[in-house]
C-alpha atoms as a PDB file:
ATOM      1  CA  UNK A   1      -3.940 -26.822  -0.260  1.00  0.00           C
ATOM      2  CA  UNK A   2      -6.072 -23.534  -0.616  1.00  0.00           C
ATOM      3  CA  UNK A   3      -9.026 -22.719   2.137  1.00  0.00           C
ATOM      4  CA  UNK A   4     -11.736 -23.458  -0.507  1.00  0.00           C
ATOM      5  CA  UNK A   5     -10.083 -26.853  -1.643  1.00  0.00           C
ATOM      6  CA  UNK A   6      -9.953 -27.564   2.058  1.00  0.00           C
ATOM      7  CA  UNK A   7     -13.819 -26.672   2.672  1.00  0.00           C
ATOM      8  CA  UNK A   8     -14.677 -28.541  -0.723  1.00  0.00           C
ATOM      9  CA  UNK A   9     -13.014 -31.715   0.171  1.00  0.00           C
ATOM     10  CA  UNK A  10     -14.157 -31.433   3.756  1.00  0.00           C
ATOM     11  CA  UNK A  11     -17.433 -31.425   2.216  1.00  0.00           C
ATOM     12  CA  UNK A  12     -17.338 -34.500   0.329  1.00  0.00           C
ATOM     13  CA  UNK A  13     -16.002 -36.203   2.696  1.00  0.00           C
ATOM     14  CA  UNK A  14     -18.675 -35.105   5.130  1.00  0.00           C
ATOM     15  CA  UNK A  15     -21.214 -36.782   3.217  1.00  0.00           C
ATOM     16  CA  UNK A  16     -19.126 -39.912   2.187  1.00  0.00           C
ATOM     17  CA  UNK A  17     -19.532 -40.027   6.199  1.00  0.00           C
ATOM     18  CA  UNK A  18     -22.640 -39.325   6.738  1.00  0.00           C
ATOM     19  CA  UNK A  19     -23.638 -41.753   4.290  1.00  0.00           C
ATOM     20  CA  UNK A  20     -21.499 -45.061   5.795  1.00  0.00           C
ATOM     21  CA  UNK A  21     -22.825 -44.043   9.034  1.00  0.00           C
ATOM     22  CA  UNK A  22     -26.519 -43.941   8.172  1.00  0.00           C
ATOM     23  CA  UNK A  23     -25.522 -47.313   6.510  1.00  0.00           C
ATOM     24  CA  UNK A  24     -23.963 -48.784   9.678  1.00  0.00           C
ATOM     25  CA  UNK A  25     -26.900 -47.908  11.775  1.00  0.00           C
ATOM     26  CA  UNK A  26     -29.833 -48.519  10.022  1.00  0.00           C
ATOM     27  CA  UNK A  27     -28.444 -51.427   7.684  1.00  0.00           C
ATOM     28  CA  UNK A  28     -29.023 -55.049   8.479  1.00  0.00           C
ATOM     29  CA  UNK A  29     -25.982 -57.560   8.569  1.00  0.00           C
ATOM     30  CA  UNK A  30     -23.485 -56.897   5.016  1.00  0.00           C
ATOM     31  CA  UNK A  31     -24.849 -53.425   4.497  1.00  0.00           C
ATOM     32  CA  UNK A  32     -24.395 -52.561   8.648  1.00  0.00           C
ATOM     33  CA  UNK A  33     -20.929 -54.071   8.400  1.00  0.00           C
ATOM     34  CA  UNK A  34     -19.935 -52.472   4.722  1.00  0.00           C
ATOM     35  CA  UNK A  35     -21.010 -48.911   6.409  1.00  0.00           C
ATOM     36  CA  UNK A  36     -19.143 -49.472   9.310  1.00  0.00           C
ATOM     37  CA  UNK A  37     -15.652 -50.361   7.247  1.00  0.00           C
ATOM     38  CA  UNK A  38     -16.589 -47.570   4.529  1.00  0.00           C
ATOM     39  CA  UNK A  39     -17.503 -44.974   7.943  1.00  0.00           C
ATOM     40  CA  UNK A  40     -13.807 -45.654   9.536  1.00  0.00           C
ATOM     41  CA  UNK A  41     -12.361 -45.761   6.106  1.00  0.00           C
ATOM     42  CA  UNK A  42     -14.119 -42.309   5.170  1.00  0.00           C
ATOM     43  CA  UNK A  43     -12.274 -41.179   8.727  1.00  0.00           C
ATOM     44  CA  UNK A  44      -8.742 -43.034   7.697  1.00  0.00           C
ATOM     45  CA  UNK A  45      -8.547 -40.813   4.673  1.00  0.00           C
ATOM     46  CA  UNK A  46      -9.972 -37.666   6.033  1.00  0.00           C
ATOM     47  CA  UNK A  47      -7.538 -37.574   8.901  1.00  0.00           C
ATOM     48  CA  UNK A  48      -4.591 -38.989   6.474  1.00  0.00           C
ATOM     49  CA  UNK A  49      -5.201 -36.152   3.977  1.00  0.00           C
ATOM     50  CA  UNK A  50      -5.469 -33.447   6.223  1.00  0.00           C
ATOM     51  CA  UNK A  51      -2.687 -34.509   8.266  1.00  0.00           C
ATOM     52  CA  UNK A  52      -0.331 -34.843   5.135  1.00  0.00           C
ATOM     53  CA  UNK A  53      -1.638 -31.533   4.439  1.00  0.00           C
ATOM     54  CA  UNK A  54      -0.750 -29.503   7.839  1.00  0.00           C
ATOM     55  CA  UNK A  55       2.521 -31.160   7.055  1.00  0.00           C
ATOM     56  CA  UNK A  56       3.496 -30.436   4.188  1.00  0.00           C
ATOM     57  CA  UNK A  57       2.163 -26.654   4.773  1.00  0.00           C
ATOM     58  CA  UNK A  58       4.801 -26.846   7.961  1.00  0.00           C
ATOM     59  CA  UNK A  59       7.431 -27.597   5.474  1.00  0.00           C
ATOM     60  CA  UNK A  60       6.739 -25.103   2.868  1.00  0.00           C
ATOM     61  CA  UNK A  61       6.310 -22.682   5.114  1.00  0.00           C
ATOM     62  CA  UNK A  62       9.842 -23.267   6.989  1.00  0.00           C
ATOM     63  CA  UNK A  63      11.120 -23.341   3.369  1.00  0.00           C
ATOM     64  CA  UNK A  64       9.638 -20.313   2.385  1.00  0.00           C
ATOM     65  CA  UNK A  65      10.591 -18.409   4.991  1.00  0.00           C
ATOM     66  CA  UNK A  66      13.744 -16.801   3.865  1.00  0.00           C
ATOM     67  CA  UNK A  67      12.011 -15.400   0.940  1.00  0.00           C
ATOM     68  CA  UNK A  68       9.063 -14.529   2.750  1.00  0.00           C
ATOM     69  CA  UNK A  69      11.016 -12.435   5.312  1.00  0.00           C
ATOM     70  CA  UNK A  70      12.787 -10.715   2.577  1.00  0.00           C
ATOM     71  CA  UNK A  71       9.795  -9.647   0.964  1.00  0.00           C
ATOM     72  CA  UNK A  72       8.425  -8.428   4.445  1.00  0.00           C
ATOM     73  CA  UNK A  73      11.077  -6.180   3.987  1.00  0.00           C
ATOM     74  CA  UNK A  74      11.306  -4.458   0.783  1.00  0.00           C
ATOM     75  CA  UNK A  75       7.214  -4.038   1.270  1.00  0.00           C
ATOM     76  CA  UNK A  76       7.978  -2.705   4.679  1.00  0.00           C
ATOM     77  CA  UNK A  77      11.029  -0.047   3.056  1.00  0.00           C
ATOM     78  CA  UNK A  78       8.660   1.141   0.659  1.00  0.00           C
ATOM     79  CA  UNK A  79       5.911   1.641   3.251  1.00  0.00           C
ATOM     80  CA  UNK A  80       8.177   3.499   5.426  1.00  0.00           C
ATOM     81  CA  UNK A  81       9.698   5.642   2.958  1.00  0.00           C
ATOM     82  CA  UNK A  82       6.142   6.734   1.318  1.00  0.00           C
ATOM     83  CA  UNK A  83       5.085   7.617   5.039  1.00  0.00           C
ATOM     84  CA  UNK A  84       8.084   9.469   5.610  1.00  0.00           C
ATOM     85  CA  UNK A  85       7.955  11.207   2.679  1.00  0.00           C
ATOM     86  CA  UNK A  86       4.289  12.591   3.851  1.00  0.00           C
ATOM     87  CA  UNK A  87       5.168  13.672   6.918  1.00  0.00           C
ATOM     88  CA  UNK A  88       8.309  15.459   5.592  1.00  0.00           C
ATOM     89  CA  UNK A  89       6.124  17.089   3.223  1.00  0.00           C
ATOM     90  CA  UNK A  90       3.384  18.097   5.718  1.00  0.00           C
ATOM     91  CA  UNK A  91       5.916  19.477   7.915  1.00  0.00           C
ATOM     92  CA  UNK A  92       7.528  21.831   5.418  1.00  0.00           C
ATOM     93  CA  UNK A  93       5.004  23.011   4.485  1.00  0.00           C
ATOM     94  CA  UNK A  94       1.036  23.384   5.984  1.00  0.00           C
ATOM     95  CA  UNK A  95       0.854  25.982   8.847  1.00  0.00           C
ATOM     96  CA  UNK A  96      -0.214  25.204  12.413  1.00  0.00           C
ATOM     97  CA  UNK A  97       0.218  22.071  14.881  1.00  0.00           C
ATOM     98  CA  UNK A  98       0.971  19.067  13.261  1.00  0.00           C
ATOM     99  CA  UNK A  99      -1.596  15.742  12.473  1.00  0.00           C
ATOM    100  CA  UNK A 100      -2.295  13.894  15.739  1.00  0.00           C
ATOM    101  CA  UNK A 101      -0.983  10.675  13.855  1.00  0.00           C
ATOM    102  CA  UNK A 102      -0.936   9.083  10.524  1.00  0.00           C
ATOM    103  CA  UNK A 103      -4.314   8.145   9.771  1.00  0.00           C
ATOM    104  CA  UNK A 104      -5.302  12.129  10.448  1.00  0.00           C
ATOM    105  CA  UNK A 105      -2.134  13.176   7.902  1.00  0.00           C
ATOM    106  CA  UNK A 106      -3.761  10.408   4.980  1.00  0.00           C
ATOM    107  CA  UNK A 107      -6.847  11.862   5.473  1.00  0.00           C
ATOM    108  CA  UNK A 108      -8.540  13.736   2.856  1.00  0.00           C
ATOM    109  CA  UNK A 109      -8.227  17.217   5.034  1.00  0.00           C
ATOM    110  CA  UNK A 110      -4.545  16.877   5.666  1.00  0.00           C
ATOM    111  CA  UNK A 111      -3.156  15.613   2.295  1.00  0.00           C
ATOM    112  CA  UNK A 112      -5.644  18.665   0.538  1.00  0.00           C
ATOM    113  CA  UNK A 113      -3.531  20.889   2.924  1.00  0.00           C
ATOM    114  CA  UNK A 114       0.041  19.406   1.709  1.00  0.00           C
ATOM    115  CA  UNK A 115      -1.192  19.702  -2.106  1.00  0.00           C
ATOM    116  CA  UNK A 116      -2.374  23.287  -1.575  1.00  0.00           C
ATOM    117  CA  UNK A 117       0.464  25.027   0.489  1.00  0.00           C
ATOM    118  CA  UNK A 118       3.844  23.008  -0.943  1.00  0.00           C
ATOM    119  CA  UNK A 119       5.485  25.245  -3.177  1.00  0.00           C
ATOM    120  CA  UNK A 120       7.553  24.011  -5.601  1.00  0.00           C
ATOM    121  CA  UNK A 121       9.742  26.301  -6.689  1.00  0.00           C
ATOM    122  CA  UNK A 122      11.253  26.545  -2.642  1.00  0.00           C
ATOM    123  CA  UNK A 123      14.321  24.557  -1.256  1.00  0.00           C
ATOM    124  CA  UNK A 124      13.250  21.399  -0.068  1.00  0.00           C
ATOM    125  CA  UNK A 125      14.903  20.791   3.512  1.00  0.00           C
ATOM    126  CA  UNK A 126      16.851  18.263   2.756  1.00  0.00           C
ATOM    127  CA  UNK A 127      20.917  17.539   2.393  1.00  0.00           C
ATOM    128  CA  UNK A 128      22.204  18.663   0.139  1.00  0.00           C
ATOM    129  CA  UNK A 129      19.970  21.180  -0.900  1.00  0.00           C
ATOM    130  CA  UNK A 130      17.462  20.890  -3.904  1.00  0.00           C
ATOM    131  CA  UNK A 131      14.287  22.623  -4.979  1.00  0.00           C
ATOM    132  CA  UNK A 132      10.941  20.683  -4.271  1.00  0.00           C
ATOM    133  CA  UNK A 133      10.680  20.145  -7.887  1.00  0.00           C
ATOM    134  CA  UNK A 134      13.739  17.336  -7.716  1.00  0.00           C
ATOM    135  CA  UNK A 135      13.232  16.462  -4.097  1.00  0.00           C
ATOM    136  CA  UNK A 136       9.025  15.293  -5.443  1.00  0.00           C
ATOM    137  CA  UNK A 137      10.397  14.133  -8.615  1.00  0.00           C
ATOM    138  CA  UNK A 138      12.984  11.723  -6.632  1.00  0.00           C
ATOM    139  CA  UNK A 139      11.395  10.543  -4.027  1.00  0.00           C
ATOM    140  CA  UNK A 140       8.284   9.746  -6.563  1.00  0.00           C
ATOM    141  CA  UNK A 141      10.643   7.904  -8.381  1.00  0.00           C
ATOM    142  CA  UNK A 142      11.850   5.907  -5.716  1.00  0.00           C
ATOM    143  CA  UNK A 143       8.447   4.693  -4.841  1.00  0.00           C
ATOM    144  CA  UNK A 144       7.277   3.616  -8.441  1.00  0.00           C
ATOM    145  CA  UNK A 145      10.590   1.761  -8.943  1.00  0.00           C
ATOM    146  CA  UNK A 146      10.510   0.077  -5.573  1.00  0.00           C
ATOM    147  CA  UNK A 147       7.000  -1.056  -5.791  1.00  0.00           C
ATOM    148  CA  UNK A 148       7.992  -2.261  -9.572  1.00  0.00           C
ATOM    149  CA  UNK A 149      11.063  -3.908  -7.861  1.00  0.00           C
ATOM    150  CA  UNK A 150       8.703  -6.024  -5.562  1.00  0.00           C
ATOM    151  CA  UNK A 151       6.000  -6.709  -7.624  1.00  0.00           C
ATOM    152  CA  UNK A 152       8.508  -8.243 -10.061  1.00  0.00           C
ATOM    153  CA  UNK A 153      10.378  -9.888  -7.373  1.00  0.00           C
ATOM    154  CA  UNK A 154       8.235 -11.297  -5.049  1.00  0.00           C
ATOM    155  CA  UNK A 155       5.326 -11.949  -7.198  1.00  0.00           C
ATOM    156  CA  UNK A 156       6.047 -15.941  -6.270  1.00  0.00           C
ATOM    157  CA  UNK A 157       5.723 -15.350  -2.145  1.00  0.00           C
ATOM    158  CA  UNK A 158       3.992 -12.046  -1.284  1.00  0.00           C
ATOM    159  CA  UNK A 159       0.592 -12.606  -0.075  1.00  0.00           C
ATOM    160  CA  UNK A 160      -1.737 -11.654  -2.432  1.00  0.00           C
ATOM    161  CA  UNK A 161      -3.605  -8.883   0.016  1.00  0.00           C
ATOM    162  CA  UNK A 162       0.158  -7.018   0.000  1.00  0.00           C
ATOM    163  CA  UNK A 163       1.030  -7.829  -3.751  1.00  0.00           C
ATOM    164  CA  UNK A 164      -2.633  -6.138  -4.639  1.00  0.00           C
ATOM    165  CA  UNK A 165      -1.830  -3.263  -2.182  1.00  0.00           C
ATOM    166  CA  UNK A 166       1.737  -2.212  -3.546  1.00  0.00           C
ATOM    167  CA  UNK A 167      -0.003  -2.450  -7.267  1.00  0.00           C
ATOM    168  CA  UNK A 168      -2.387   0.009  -6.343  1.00  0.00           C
ATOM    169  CA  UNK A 169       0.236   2.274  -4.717  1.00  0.00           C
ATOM    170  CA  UNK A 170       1.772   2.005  -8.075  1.00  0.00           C
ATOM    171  CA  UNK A 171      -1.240   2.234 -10.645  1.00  0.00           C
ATOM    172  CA  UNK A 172      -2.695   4.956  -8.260  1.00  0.00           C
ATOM    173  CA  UNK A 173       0.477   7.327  -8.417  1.00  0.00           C
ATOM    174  CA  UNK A 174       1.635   9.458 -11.586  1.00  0.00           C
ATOM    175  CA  UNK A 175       4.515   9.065 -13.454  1.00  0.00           C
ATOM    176  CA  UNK A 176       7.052  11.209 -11.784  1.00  0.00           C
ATOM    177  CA  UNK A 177       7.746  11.861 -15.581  1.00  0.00           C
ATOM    178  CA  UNK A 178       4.523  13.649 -16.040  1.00  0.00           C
ATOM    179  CA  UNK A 179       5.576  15.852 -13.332  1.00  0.00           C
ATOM    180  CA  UNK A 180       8.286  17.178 -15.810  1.00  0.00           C
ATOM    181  CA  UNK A 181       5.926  16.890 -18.740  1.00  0.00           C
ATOM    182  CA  UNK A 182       3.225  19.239 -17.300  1.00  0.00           C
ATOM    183  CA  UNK A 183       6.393  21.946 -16.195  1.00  0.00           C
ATOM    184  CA  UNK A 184       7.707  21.858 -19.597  1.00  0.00           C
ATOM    185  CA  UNK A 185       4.006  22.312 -21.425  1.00  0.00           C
ATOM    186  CA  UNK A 186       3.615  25.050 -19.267  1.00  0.00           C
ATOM    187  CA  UNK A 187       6.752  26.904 -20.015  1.00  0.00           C
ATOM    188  CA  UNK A 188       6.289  25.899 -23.828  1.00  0.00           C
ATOM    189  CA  UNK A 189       3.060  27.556 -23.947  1.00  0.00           C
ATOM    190  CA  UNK A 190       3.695  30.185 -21.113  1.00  0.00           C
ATOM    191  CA  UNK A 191       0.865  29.149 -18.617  1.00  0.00           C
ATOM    192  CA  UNK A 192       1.149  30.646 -15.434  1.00  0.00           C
ATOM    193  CA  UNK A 193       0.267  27.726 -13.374  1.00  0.00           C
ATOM    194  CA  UNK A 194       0.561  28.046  -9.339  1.00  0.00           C
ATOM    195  CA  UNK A 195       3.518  26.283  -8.482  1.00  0.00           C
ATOM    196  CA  UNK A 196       2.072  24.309  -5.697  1.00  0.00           C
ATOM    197  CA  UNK A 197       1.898  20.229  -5.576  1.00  0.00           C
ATOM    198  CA  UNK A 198      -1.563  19.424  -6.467  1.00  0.00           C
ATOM    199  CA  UNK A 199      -1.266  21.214  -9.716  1.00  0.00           C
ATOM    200  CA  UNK A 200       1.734  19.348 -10.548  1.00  0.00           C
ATOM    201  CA  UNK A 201       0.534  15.873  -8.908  1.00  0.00           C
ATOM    202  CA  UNK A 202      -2.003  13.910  -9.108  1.00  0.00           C
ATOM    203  CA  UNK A 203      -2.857  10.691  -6.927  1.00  0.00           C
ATOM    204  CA  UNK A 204      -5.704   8.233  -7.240  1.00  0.00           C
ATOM    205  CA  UNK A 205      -8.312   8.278  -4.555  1.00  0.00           C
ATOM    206  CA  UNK A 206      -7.746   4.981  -3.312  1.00  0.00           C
ATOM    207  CA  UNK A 207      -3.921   6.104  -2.869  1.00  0.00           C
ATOM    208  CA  UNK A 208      -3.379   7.020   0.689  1.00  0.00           C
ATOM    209  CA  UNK A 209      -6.098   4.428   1.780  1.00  0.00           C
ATOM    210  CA  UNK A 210      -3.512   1.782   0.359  1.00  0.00           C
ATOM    211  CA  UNK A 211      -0.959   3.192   2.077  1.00  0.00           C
ATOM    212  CA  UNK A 212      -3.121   2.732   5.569  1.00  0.00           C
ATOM    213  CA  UNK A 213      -3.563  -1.069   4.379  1.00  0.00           C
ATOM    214  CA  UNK A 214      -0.420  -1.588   3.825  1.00  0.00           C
ATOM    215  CA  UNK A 215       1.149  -0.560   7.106  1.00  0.00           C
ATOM    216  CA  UNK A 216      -1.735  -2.745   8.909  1.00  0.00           C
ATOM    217  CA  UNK A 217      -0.570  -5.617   6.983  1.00  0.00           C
ATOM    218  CA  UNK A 218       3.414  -5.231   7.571  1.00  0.00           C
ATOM    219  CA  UNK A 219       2.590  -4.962  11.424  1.00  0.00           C
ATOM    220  CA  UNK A 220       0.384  -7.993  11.147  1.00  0.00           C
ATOM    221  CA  UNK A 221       3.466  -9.943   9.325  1.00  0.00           C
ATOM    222  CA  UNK A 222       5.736  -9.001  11.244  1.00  0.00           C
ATOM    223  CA  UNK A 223       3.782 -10.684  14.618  1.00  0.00           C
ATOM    224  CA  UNK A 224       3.430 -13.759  11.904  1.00  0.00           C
ATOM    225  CA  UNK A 225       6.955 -14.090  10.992  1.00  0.00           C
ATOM    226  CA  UNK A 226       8.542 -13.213  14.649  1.00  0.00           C
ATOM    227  CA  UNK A 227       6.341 -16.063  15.934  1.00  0.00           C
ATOM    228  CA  UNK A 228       7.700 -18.746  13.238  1.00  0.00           C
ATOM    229  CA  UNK A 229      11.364 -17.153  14.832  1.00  0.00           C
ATOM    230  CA  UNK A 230      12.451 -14.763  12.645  1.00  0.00           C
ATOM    231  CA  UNK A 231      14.141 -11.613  14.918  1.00  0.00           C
ATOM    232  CA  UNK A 232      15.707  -8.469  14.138  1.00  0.00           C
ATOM    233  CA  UNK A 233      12.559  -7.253  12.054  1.00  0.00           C
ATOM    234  CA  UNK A 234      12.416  -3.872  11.822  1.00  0.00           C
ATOM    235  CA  UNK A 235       9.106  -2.219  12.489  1.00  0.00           C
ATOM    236  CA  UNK A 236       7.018   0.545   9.793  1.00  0.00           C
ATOM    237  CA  UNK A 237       8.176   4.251  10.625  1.00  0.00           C
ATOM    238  CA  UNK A 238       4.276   5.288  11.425  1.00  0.00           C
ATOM    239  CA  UNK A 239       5.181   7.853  14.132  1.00  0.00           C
ATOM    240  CA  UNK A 240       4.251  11.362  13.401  1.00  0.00           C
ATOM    241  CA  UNK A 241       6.549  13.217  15.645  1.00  0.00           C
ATOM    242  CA  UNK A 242       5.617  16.252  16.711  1.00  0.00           C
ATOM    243  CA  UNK A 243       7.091  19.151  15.311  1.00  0.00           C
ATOM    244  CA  UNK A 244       6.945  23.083  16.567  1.00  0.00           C
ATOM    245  CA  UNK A 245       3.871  24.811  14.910  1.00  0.00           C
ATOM    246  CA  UNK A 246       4.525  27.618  12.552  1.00  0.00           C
ATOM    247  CA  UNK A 247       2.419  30.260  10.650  1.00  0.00           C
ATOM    248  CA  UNK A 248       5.550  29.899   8.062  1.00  0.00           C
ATOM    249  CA  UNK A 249       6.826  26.878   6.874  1.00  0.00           C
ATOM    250  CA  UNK A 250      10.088  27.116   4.828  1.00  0.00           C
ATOM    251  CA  UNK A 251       8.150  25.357   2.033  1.00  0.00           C
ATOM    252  CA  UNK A 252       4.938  26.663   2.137  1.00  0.00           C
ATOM    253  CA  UNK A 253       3.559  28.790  -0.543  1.00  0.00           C
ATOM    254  CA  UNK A 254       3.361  32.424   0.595  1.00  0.00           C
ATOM    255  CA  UNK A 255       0.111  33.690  -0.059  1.00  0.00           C
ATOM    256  CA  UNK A 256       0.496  36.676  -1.897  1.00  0.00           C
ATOM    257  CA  UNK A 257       2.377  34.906  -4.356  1.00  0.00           C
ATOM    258  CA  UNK A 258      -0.404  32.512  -4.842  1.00  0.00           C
ATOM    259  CA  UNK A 259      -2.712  35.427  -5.098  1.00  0.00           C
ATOM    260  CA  UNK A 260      -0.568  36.610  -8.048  1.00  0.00           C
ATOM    261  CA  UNK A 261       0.001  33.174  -9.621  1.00  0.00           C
ATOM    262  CA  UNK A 262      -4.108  32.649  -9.469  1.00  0.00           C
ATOM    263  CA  UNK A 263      -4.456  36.255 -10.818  1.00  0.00           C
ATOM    264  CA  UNK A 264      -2.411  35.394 -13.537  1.00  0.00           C
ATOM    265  CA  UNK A 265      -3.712  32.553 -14.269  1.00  0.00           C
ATOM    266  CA  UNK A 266      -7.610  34.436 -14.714  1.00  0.00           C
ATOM    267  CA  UNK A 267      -6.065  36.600 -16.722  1.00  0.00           C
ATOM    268  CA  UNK A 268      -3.856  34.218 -19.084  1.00  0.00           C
ATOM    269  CA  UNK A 269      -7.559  32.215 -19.379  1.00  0.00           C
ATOM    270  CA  UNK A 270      -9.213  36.043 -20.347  1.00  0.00           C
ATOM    271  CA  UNK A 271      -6.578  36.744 -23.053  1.00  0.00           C
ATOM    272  CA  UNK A 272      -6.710  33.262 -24.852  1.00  0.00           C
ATOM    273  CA  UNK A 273     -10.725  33.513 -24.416  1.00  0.00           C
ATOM    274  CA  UNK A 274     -10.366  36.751 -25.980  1.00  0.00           C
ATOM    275  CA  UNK A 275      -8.109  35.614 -28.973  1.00  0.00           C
ATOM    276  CA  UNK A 276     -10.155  32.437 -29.183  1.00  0.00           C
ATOM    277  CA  UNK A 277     -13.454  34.682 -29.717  1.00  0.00           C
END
């Protein structure tokens, strides 16, 4: 039985109550004794129902569990693996000391910094070896098949806060695909474009918000599920460890080359405006 169900019945019942009681008490002989049996019959049923209830919830619940452990799970790889792809990608790639934790590398500063300074056309660090291009494309992948992979999956079991969550993460991030699309327009129509993430990829603003909720709600069901005596959970990777500060990052943009790509740019948009005049 839902919470409002609950509060609805609990409502009625209420005043079914309320009503035999005023009945008992301030009726004379039949009515006093009709309230009476109508005021413990009102409590009979109210205690029966919401007894059966708790019951039955128990049941469901230890029935349920299984599945609900298993979704804890996927929804827990997919949190972990978006974090870790964040951190990887702030470490590669902004200059200076790193976030003091996660909610600091979601902000707006820090993910500006990672979409500003990751340059795509460098080798991601990663085994075996691949340029940023396929190392964004793949791990962009991973999340939007993942989260389609849950949402498909445990659309029966997942609370509705974490099923709503993992769709935005999904609806909020691009198609890896237009990734590819954008790199192939460009070399189609021979626009310089800097080759730095946020001109390649583009997020919704709710994104890494979602990504904040979701890790709040896989530590909160995890507490739920060890209490009902599930063990072995694993926990979210949320730890940004600290790495050594470096004016150069092996996958940071240098900046003359951005200066150039920028330059080029201005002057790709002053020919066409040219032509177009």
């Amino acid at each position: 039985m839902k919470i409002n169900e609950k509060i609805l019945i609990a409502g009625i019942l209420s005043i079914v109550a309320a009503f035999c009681f005023s009945l008992w008490i301030f009726g004379e002989n039949s009515i006093s004794d009709f309230g009476l049996n109508a005021f413990t019959e009102t409590l009979g049923i109210a205690a029966t129902v919401f007894v059966i209830d708790y019951l039955i919830q128990r049941l469901e619940l230890k029935r349920n569990l299984p599945q609900r452990t298993s979704a804890y799970e996927d929804v827990r790889l997919l949190t972990s693996r978006i974090l870790s792809f964040w951190i990887d990608a702030a470490r590669v790639s902004v200059p200076g000391p790193p976030p003091e934790n996660i909610d600091v590398l979601l902000s707006e500063e820090w993910t500006g910094k990672i979409a500003s300074c990751l340059h795509l056309d460098s080798m991601a660090q990663v085994t075996p070896k691949v340029p940023c291009w396929s190392w964004v494309f793949t791990n962009f992948s991973d999340f939007k098949e993942r989260s389609n992979r849950i949402l498909e999956r445990h659309n029966g079991i997942l609370d509705p806060k974490a099923y709503s969550y993992v769709h935005t993460l999904d609806r909020e991030l691009m198609d890896p695909k237009m990734i590819q699309s954008i790199r192939q327009s460009d070399h189609d129509f021979g626009f310089p474009r800097p080759k730095v993430l946020g001109n390649y990829c583009f997020v919704g603003s709710s994104y890494f918000k979602t990504i904040l909720l979701l890790m709040k709600w896989c530590k909160d069901e995890k507490i739920f599920l060890e209490e009902q005596g599930c063990s072995n959970l694993l926990a979210v990777t949320d730890t940004v460890h600290p790495w050594e500060p470096t004016d150069t990052p092996k996958c940071m943009i240098p900046m003359p080359l951005l200066q150039q790509q920028m330059n080029a740019v201005a002057e790709f948009r002053a020919t066409h405006k040219r032509l177009d005049g």
